[in-house]
C-alpha atoms as a PDB file:
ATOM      1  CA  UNK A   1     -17.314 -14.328 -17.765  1.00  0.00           C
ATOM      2  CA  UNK A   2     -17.213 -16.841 -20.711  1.00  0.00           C
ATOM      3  CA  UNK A   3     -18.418 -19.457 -22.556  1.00  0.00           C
ATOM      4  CA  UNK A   4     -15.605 -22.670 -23.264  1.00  0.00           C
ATOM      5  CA  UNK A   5     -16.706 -25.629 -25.703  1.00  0.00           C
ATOM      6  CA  UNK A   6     -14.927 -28.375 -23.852  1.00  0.00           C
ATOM      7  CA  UNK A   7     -14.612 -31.558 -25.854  1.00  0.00           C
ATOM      8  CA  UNK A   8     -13.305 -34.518 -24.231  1.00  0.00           C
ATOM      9  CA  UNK A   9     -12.348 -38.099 -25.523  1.00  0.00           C
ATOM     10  CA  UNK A  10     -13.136 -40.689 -23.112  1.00  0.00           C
ATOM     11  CA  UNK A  11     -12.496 -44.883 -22.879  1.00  0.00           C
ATOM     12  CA  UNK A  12     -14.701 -47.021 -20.984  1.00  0.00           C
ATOM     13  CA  UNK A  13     -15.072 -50.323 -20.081  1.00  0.00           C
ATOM     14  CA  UNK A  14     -18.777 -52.008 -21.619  1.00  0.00           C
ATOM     15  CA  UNK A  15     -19.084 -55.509 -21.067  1.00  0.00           C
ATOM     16  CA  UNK A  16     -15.844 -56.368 -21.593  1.00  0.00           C
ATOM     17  CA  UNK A  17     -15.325 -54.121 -24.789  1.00  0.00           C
ATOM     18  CA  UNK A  18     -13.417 -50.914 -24.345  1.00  0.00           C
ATOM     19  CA  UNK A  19     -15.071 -48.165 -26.337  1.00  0.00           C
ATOM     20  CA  UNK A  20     -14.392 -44.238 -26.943  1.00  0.00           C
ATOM     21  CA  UNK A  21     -16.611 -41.543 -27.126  1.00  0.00           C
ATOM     22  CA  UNK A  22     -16.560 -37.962 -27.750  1.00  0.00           C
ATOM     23  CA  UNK A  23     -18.667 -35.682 -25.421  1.00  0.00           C
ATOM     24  CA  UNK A  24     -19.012 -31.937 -26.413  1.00  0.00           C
ATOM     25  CA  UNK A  25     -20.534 -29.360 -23.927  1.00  0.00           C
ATOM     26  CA  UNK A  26     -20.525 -25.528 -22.863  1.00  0.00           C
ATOM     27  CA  UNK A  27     -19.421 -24.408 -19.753  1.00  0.00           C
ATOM     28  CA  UNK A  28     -19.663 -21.005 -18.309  1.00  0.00           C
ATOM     29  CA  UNK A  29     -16.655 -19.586 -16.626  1.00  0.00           C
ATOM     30  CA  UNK A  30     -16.311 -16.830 -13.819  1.00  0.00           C
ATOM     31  CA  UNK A  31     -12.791 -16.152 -14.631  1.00  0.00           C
ATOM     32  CA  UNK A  32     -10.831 -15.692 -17.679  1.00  0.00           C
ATOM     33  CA  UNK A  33      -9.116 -19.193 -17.953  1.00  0.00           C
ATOM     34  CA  UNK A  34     -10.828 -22.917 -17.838  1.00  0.00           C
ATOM     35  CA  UNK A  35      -9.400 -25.475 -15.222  1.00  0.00           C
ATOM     36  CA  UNK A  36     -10.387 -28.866 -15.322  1.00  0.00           C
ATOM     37  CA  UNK A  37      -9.641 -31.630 -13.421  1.00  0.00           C
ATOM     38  CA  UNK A  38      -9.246 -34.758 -15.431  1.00  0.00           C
ATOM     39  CA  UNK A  39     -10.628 -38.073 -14.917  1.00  0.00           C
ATOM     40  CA  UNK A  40      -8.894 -41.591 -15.288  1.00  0.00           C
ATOM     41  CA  UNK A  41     -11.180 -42.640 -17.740  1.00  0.00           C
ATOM     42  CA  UNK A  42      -9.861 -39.290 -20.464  1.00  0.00           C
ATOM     43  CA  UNK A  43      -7.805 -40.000 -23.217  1.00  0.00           C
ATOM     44  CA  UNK A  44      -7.568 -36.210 -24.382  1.00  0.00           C
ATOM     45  CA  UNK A  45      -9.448 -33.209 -23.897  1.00  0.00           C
ATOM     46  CA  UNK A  46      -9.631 -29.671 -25.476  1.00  0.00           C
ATOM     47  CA  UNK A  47     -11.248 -26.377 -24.735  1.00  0.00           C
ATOM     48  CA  UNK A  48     -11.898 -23.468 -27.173  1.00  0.00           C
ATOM     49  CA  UNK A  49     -13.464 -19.823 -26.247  1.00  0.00           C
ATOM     50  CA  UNK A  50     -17.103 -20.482 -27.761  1.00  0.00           C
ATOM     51  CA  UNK A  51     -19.725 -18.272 -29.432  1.00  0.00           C
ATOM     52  CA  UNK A  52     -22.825 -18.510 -30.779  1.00  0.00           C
ATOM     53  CA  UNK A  53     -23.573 -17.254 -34.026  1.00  0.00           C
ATOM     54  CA  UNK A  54     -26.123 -15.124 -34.874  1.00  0.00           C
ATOM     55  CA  UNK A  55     -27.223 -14.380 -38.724  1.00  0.00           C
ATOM     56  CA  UNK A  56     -29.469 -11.504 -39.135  1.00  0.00           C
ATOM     57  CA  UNK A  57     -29.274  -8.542 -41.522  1.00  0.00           C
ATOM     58  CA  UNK A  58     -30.522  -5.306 -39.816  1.00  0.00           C
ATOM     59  CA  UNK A  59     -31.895  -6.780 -35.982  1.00  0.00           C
ATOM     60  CA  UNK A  60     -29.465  -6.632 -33.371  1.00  0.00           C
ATOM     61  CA  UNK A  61     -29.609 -10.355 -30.944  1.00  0.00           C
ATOM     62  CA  UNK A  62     -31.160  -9.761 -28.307  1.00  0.00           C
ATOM     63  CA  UNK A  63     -31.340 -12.512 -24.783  1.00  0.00           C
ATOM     64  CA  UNK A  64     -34.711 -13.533 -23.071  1.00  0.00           C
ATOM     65  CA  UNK A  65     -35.644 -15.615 -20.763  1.00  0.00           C
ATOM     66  CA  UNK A  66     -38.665 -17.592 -20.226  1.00  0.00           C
ATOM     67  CA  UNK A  67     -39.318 -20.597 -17.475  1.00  0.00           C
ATOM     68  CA  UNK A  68     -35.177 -20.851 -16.941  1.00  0.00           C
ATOM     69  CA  UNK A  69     -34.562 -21.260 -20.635  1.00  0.00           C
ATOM     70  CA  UNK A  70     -32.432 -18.645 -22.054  1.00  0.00           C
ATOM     71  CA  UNK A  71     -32.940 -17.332 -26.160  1.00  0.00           C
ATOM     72  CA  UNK A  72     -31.658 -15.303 -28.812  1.00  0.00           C
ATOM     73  CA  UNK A  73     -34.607 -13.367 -30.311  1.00  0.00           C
ATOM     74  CA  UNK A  74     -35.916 -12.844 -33.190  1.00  0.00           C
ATOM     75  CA  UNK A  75     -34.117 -16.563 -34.233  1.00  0.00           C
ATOM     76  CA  UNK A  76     -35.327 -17.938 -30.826  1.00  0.00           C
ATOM     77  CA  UNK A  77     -32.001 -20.046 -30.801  1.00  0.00           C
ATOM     78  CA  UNK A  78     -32.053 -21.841 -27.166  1.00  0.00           C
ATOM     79  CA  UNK A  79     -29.550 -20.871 -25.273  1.00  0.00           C
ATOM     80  CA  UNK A  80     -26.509 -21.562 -22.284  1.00  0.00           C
ATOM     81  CA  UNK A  81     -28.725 -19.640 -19.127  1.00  0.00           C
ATOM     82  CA  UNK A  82     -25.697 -17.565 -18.391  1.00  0.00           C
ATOM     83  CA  UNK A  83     -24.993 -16.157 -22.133  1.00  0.00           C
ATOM     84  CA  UNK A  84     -24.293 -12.516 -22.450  1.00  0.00           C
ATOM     85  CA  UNK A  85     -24.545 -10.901 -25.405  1.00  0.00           C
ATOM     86  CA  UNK A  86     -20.509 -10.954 -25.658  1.00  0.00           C
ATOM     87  CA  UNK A  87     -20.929 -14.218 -26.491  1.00  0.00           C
ATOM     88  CA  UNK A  88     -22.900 -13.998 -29.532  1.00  0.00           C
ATOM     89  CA  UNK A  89     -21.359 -13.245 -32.643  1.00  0.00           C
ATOM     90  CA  UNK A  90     -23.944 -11.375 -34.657  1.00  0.00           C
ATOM     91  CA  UNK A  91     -22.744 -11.905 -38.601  1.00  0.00           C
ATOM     92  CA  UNK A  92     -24.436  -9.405 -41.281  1.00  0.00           C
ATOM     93  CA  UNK A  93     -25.424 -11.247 -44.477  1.00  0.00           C
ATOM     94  CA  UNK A  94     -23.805  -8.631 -47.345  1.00  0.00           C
ATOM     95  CA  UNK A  95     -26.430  -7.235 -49.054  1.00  0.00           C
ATOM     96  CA  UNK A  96     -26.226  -7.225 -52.774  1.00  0.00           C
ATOM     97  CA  UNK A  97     -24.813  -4.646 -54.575  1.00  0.00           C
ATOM     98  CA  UNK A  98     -27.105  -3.116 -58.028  1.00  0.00           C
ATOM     99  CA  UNK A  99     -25.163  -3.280 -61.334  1.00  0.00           C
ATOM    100  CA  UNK A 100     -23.411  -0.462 -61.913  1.00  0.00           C
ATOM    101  CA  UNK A 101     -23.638   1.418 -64.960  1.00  0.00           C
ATOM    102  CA  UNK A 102     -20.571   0.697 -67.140  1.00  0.00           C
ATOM    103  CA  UNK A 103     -21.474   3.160 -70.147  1.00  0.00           C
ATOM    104  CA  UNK A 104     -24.262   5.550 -71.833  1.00  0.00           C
ATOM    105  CA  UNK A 105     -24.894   6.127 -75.551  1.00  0.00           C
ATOM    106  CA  UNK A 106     -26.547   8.651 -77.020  1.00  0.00           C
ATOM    107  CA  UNK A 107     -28.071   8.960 -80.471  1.00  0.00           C
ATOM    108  CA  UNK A 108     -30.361  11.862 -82.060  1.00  0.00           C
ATOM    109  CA  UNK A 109     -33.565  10.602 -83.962  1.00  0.00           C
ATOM    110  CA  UNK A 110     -33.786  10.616 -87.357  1.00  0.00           C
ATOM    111  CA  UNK A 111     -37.368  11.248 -87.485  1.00  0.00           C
ATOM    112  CA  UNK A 112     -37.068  14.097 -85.170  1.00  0.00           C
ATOM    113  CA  UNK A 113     -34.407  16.114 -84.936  1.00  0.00           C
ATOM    114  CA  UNK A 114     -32.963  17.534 -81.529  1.00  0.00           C
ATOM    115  CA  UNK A 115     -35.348  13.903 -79.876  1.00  0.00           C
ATOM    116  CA  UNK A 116     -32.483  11.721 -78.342  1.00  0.00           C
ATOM    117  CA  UNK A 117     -32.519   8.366 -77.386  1.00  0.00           C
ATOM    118  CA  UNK A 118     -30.182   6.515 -74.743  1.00  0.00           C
ATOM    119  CA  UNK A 119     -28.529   3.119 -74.560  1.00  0.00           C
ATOM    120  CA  UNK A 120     -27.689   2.001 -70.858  1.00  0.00           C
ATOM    121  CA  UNK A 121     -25.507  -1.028 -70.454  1.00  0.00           C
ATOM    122  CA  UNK A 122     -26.403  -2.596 -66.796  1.00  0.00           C
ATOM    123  CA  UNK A 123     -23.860  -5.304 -66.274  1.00  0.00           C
ATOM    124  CA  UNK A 124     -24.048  -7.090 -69.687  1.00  0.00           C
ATOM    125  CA  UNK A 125     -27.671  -5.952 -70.517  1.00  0.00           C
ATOM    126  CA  UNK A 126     -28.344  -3.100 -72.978  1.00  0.00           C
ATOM    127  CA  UNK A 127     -31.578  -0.670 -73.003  1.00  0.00           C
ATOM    128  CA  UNK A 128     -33.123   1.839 -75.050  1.00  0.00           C
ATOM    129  CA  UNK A 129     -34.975   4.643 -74.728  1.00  0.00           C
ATOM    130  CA  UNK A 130     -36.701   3.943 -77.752  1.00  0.00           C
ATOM    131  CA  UNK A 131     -39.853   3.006 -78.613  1.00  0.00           C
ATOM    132  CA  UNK A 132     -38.656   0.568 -81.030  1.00  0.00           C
ATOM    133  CA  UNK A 133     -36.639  -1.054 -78.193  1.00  0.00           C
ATOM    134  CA  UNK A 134     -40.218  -2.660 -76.446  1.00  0.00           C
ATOM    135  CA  UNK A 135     -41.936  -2.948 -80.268  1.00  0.00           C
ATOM    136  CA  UNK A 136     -38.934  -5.911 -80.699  1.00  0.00           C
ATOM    137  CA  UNK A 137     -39.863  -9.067 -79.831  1.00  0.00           C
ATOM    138  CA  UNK A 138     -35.612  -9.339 -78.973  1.00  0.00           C
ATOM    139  CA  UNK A 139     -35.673  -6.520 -77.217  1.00  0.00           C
ATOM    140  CA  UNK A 140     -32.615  -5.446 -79.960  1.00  0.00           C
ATOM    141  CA  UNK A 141     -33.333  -1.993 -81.374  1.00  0.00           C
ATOM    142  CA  UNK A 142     -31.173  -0.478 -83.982  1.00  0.00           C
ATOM    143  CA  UNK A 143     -29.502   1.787 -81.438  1.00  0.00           C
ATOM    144  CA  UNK A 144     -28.574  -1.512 -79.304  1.00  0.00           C
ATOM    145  CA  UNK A 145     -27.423  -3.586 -82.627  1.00  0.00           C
ATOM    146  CA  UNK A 146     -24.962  -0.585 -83.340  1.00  0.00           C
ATOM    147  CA  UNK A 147     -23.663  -0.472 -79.992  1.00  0.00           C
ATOM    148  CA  UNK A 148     -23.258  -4.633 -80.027  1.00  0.00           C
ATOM    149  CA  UNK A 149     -21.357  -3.736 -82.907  1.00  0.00           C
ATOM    150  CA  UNK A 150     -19.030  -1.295 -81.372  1.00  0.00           C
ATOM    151  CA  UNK A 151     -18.637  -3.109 -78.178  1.00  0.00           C
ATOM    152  CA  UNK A 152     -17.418  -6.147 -80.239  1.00  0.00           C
END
């Protein structure tokens, strides 16, 4: 069993004026292959295995019906009534990955000896350890300034 989006280009005759139009539906298919049979009125036609997409990060899709309407829950996405769940496509957002740490510095206080302090570079940010890190209103403490000045 499958789903087919069938397309189909078709002429007719309005008042005179011959216009085309492009009709798009889903069809449900015992068998593995889609057979048609044309009318005189098609200019060209196409057919294409279909699927419905389904975006969520951690909930599996999942089909119910209610009053012969067919859904995909939690998105409540309506539904062809004879859709299995091989013909969703469930797609997993990528989750964002944390900063890694790139490198660690280490410096010993100078007003008290065997006290150390630690510069973390996150991405392109620096932090200290230090107390004199927060009191900055840049947030540049003398242990980040002399790691700016190595890094450049």
């Amino acid at each position: 069993m499958a789903l087919y989006e069938i397309i189909e280009v078709k002429k007719a005759n309005i008042m005179g004026h011959e216009h085309t139009f492009k009709n798009k539906t889903i069809k449900h298919v015992e068998g593995t292959t889609y057979g048609f049979k044309p009318s005189p009125n098609l200019i060209s036609s196409a057919a294409r295995l279909f699927k419905y997409e389904y975006e969520h990060s951690y909930l599996p899709p999942t089909l119910i019906e209610i009053k012969g309407q067919t859904f995909i829950v939690p998105t409540w996405q309506k539904v062809h009534p004879k859709t299995t769940l091989n013909d969703i496509e469930w797609i997993k957002p990528e989750k964002p990955q944390p900063p890694k740490e790139k490198n660690q510095w280490k410096f010993e206080s100078s007003s008290d000896p065997g006290s150390f302090y630690f510069v973390k570079q996150s991405g392109n940010k620096l932090t200290c350890t230090c107390s004199g890190f927060f009191r900055a209103k840049d947030r540049r403490c003398k242990h980040i300034k002399e790691v700016e000045q190595r890094l450049s």
